[in-house]
N, C-alpha and C. Protein backbone atom coordinates (compact mmCIF):
# COMPACT_ATOMS: atom_id res chain seq x y z
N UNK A 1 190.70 230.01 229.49
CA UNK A 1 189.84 228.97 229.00
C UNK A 1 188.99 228.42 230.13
N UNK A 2 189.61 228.31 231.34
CA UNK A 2 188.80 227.77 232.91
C UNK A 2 187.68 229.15 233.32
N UNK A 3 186.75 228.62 232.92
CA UNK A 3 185.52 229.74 233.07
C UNK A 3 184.76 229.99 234.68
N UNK A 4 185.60 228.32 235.49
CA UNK A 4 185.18 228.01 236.54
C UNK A 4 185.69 229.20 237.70
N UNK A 5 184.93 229.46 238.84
CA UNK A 5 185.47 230.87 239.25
C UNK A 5 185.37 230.42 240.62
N UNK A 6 186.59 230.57 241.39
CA UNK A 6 187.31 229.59 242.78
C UNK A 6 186.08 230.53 244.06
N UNK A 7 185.77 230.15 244.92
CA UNK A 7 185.12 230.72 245.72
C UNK A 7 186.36 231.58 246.78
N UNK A 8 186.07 232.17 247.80
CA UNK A 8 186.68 232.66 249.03
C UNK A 8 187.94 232.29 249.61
N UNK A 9 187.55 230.75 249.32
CA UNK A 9 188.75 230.01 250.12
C UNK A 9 189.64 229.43 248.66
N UNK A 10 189.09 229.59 247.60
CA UNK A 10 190.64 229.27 246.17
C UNK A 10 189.69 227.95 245.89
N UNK A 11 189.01 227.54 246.44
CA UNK A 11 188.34 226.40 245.66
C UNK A 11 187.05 226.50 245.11
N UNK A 12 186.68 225.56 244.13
CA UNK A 12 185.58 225.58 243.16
C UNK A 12 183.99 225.39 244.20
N UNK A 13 183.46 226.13 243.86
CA UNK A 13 182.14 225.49 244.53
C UNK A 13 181.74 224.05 243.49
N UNK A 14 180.56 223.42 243.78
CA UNK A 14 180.43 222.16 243.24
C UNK A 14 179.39 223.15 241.72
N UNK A 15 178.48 223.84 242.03
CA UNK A 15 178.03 224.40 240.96
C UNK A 15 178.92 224.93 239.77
N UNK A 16 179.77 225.67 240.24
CA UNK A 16 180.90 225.69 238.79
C UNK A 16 181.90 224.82 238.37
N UNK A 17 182.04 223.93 239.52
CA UNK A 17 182.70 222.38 238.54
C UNK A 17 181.85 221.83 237.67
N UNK A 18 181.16 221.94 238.23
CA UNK A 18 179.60 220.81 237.35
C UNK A 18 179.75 222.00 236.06
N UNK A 19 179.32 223.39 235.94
CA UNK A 19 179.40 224.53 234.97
C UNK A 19 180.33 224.15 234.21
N UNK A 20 181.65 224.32 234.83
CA UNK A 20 182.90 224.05 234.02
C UNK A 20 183.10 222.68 233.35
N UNK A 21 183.05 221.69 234.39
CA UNK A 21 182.93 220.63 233.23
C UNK A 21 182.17 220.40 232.00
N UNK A 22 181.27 220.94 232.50
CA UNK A 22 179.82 220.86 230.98
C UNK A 22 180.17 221.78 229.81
N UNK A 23 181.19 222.84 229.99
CA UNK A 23 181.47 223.76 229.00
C UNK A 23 182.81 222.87 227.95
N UNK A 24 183.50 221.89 228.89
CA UNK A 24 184.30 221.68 228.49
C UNK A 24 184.24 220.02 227.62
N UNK A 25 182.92 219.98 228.36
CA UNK A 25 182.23 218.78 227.65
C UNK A 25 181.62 218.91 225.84
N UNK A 26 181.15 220.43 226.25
CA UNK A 26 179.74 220.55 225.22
C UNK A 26 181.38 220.64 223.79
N UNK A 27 182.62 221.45 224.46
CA UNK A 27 183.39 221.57 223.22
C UNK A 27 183.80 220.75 223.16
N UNK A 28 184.00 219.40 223.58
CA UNK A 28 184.55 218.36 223.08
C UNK A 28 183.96 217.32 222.16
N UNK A 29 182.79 217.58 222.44
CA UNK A 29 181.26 216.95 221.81
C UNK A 29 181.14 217.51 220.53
N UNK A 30 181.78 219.19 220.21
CA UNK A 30 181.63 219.56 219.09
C UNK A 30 182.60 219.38 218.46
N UNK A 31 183.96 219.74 218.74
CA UNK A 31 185.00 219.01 218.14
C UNK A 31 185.27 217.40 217.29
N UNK A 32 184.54 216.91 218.18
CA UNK A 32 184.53 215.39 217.64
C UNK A 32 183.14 214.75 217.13
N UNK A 33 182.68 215.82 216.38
CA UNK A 33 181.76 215.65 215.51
C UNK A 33 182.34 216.02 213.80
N UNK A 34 183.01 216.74 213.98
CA UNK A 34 183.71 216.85 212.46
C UNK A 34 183.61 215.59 211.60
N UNK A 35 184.14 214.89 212.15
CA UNK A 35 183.63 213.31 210.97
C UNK A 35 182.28 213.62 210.39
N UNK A 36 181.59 213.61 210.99
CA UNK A 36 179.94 213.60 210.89
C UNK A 36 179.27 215.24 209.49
N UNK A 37 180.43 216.02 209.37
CA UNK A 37 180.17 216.98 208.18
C UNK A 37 180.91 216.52 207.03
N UNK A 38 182.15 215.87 207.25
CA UNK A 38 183.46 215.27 205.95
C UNK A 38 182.00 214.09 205.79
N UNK A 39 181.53 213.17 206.83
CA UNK A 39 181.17 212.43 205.60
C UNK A 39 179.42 212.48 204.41
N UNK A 40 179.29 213.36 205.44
CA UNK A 40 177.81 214.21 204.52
C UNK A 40 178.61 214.85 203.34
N UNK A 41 179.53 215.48 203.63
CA UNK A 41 180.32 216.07 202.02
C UNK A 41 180.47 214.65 201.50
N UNK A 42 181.44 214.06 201.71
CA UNK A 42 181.44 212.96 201.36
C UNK A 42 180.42 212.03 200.19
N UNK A 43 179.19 211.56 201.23
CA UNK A 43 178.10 210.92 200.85
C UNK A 43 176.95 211.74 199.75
N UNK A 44 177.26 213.16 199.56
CA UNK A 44 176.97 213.76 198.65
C UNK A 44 177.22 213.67 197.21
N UNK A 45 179.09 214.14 197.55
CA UNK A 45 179.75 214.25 196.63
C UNK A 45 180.10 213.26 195.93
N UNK A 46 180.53 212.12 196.27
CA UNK A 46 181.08 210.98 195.97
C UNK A 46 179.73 210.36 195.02
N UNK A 47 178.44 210.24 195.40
CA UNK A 47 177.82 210.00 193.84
C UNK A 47 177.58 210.91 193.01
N UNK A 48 177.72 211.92 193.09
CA UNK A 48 177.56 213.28 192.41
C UNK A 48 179.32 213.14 191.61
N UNK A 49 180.04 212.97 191.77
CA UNK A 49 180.94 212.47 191.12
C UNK A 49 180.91 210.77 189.93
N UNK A 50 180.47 210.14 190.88
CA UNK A 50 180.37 208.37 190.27
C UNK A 50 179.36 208.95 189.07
N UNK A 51 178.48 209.42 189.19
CA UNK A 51 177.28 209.41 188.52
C UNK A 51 177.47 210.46 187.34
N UNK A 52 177.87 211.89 187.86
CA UNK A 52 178.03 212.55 186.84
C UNK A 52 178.90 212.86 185.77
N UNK A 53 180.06 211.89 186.17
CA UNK A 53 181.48 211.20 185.56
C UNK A 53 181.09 210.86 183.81
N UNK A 54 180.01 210.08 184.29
CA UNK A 54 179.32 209.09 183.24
C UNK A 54 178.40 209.69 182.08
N UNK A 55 177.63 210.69 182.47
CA UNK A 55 176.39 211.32 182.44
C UNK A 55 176.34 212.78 181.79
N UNK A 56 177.56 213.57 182.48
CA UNK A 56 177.68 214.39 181.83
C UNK A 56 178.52 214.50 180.86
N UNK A 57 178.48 215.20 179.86
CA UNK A 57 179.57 215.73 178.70
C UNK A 57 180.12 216.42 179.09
N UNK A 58 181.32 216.55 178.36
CA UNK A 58 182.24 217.29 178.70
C UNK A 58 182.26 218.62 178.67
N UNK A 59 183.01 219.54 179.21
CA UNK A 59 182.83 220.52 179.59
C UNK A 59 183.14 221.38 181.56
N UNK A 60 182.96 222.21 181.30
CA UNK A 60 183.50 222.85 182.93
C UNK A 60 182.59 222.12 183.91
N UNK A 61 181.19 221.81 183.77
CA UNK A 61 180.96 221.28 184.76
C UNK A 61 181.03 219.86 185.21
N UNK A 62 181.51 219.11 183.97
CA UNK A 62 182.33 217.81 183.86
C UNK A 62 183.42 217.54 185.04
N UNK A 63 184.41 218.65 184.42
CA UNK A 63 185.22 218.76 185.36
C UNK A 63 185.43 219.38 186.63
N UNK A 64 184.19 219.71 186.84
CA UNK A 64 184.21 220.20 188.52
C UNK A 64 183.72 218.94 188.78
N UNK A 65 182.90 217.90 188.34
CA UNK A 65 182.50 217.13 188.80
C UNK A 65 183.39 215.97 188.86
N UNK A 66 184.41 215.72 188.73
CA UNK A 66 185.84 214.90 188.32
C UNK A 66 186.78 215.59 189.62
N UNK A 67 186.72 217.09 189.67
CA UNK A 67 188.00 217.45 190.56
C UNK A 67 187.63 217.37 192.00
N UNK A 68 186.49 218.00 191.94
CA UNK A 68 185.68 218.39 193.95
C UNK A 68 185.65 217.40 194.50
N UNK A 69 185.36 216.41 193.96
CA UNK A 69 185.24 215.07 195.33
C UNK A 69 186.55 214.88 195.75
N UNK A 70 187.56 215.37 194.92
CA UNK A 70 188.62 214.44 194.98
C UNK A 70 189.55 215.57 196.16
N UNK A 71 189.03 217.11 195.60
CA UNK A 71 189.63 218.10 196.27
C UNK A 71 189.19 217.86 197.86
N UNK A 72 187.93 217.48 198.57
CA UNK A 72 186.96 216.93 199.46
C UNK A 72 188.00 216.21 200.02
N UNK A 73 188.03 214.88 199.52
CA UNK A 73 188.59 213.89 200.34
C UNK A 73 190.49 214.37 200.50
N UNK A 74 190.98 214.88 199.20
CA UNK A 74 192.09 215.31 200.19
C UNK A 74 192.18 216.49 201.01
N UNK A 75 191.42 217.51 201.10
CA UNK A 75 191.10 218.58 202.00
C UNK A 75 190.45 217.58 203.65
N UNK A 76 189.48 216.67 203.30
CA UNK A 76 189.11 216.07 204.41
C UNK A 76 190.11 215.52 205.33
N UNK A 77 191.12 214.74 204.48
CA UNK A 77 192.63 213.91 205.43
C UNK A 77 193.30 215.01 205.81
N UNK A 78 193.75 215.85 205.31
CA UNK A 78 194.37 216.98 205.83
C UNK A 78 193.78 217.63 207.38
N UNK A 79 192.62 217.56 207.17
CA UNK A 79 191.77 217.93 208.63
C UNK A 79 191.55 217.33 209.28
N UNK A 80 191.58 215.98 209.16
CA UNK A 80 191.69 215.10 210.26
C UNK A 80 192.93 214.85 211.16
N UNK A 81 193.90 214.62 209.99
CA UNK A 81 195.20 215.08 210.58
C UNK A 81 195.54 216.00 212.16
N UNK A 82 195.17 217.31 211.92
CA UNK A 82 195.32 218.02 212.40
C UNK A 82 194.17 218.29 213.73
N UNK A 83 193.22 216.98 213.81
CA UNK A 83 192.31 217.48 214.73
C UNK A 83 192.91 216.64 216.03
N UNK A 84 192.53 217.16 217.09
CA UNK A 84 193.44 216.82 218.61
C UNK A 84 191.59 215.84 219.20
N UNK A 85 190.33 216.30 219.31
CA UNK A 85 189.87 216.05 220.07
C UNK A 85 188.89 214.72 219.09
N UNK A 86 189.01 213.25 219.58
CA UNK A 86 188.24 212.65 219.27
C UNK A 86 187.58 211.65 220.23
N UNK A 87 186.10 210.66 220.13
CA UNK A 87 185.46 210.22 220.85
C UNK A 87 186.16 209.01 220.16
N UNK A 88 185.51 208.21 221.46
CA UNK A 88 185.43 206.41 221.30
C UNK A 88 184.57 206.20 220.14
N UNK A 89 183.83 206.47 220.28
CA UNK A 89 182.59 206.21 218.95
C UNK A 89 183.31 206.84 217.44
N UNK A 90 183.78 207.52 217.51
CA UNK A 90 184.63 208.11 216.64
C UNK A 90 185.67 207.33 216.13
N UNK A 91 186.68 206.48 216.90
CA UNK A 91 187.54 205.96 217.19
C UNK A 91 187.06 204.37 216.46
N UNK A 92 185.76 204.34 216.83
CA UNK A 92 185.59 203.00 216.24
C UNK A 92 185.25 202.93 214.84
N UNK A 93 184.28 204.08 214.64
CA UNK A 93 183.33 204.00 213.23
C UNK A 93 184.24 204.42 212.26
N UNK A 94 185.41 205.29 212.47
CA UNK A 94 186.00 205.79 211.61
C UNK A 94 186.48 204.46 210.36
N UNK A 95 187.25 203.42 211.23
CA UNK A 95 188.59 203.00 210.19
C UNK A 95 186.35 201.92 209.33
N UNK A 96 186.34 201.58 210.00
CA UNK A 96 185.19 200.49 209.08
C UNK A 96 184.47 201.46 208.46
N UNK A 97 183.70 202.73 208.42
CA UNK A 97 182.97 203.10 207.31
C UNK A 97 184.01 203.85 205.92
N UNK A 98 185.02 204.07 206.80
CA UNK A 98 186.49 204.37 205.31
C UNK A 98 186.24 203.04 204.59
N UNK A 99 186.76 201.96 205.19
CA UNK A 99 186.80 200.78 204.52
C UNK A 99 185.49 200.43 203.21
N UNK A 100 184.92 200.57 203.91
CA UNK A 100 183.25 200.48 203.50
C UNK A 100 183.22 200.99 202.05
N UNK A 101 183.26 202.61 202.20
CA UNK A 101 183.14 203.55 201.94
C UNK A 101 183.88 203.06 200.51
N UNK A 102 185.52 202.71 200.58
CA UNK A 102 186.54 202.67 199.75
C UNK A 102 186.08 201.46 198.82
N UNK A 103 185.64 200.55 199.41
CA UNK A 103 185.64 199.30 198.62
C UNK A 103 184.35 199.69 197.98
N UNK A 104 183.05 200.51 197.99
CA UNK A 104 182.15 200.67 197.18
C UNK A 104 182.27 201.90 196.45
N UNK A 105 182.88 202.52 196.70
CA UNK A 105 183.67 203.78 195.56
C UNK A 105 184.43 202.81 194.45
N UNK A 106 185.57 202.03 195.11
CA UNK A 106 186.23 201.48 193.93
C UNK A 106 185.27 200.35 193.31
N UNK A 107 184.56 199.73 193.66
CA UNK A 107 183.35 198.42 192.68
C UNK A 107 182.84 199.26 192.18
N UNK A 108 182.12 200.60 192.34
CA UNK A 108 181.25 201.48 191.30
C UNK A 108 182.04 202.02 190.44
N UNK A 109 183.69 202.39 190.25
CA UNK A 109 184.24 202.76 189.19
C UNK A 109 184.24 201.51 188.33
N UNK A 110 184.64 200.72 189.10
CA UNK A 110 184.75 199.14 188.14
C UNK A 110 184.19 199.08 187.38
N UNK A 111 182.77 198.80 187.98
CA UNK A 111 181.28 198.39 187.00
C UNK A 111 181.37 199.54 186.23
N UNK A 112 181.62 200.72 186.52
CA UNK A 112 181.31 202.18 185.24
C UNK A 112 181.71 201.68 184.27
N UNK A 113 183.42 201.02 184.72
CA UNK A 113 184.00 201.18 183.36
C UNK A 113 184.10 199.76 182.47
N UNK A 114 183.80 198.90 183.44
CA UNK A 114 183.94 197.85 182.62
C UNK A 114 183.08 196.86 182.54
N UNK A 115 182.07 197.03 183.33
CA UNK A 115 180.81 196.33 182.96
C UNK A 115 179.23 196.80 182.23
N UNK A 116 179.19 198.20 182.68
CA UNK A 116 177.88 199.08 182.49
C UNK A 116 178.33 199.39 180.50
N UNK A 117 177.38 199.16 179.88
CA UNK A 117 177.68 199.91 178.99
C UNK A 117 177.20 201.37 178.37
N UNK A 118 177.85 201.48 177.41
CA UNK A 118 177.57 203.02 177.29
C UNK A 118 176.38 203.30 177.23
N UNK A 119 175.78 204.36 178.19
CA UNK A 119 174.17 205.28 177.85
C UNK A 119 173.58 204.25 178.81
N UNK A 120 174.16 202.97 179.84
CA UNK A 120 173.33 202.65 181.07
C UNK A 120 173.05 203.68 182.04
N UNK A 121 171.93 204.45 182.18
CA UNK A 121 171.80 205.36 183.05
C UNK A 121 171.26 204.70 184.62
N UNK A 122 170.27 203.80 184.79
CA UNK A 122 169.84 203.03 186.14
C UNK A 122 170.76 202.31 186.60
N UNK A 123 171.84 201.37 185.67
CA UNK A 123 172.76 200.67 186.84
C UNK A 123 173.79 201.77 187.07
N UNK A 124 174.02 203.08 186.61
CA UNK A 124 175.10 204.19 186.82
C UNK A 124 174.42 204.62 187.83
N UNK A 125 173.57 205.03 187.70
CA UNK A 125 172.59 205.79 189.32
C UNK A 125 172.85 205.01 189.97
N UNK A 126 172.20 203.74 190.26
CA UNK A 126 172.13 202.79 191.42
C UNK A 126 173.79 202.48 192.01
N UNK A 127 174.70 201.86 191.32
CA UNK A 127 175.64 202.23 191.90
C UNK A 127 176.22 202.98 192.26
N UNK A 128 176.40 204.43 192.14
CA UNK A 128 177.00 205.72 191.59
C UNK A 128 176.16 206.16 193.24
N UNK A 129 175.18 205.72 193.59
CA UNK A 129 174.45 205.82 195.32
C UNK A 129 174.81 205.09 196.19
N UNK A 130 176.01 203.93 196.19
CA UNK A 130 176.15 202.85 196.83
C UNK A 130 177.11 203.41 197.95
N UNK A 131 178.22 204.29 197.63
CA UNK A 131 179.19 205.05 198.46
C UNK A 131 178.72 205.89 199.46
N UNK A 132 177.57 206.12 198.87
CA UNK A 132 176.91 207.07 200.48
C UNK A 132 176.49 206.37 201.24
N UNK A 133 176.22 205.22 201.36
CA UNK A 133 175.66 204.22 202.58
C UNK A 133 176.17 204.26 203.75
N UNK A 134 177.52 204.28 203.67
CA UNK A 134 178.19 204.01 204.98
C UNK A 134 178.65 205.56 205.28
N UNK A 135 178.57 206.34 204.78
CA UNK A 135 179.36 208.00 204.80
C UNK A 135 177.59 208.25 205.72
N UNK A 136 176.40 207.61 205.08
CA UNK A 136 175.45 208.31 206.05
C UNK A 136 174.76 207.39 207.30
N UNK A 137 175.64 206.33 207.44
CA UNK A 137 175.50 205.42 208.79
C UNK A 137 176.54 206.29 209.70
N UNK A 138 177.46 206.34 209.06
CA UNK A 138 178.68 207.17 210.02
C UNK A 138 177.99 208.35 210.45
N UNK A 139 177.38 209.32 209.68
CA UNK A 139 176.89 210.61 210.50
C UNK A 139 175.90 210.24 211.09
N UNK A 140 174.75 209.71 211.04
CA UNK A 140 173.74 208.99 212.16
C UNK A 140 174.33 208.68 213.43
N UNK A 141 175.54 207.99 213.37
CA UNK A 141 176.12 207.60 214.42
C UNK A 141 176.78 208.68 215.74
N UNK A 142 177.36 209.18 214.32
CA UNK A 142 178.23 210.13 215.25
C UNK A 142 177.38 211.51 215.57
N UNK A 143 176.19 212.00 214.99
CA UNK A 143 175.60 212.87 215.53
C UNK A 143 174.14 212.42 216.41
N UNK A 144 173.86 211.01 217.16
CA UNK A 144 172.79 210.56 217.40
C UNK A 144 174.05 209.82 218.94
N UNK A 145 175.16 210.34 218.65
CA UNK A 145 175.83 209.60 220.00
C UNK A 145 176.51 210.85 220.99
């Protein structure tokens, strides 16, 4: 994995520390960008779910639109789980745009179900877009840092 290559005497010249560190930089930089693709799936899916919940009839593509977000977000925890390399910036944005994220997923089921009435298509859109807000502040963040 050490790409750095010892000179004559067993030590690094300063050009392949500087090399080596930057290789080991650039993969850590990519590693801990993963947030930044879960929440573009995310900020996709999640009104593409709210919205088409409502909207579409029933049928197979009903229910892809009912199962995938849901397959998403538990495929997403599962991978986070398992990831070793994360940033400070990472570290921070994570727990507040979940939060975010959660509390305007659950007010847009609310209003679906118990305030919007049947065949409201503009307040179903407009909310049914509210969950991606913070899923696409989070990737701004984390791919602009």
């Amino acid at each position: 994995m050490n790409d750095a290559r010892p000179n004559a005497d067993g030590e690094l010249t300063p050009a392949d520390a500087l090399r080596s560190a930057t290789t080991i930089d650039a993969k850590a930089r990519r590693t801990a960008r993963w947030p930044a693709w879960l929440w573009t799936a995310m900020g996709v899916g999640m009104p593409v779910h709210l919205i088409g919940i409502r909207l579409l009839p029933e049928g197979w593509l009903h229910t892809a639109v009912v199962v995938l977000p849901l397959l998403l977000a538990v495929g997403g925890m599962i991978y986070s789980a398992v990831q070793r390399a994360t940033s400070r910036l990472l570290n921070k944005l994570v727990w507040p745009v979940t939060a975010v994220f959660v509390v305007l997923t659950v007010g847009a089921s609310l209003l679906h179900s118990f305030v919007f009435p049947e065949g409201a298509v503009l307040p179903v859109v407009l909310t049914g877009l509210l969950p991606a807000i913070p899923c696409f502040y989070g990737v701004r963040r984390v791919l602009a840092g």
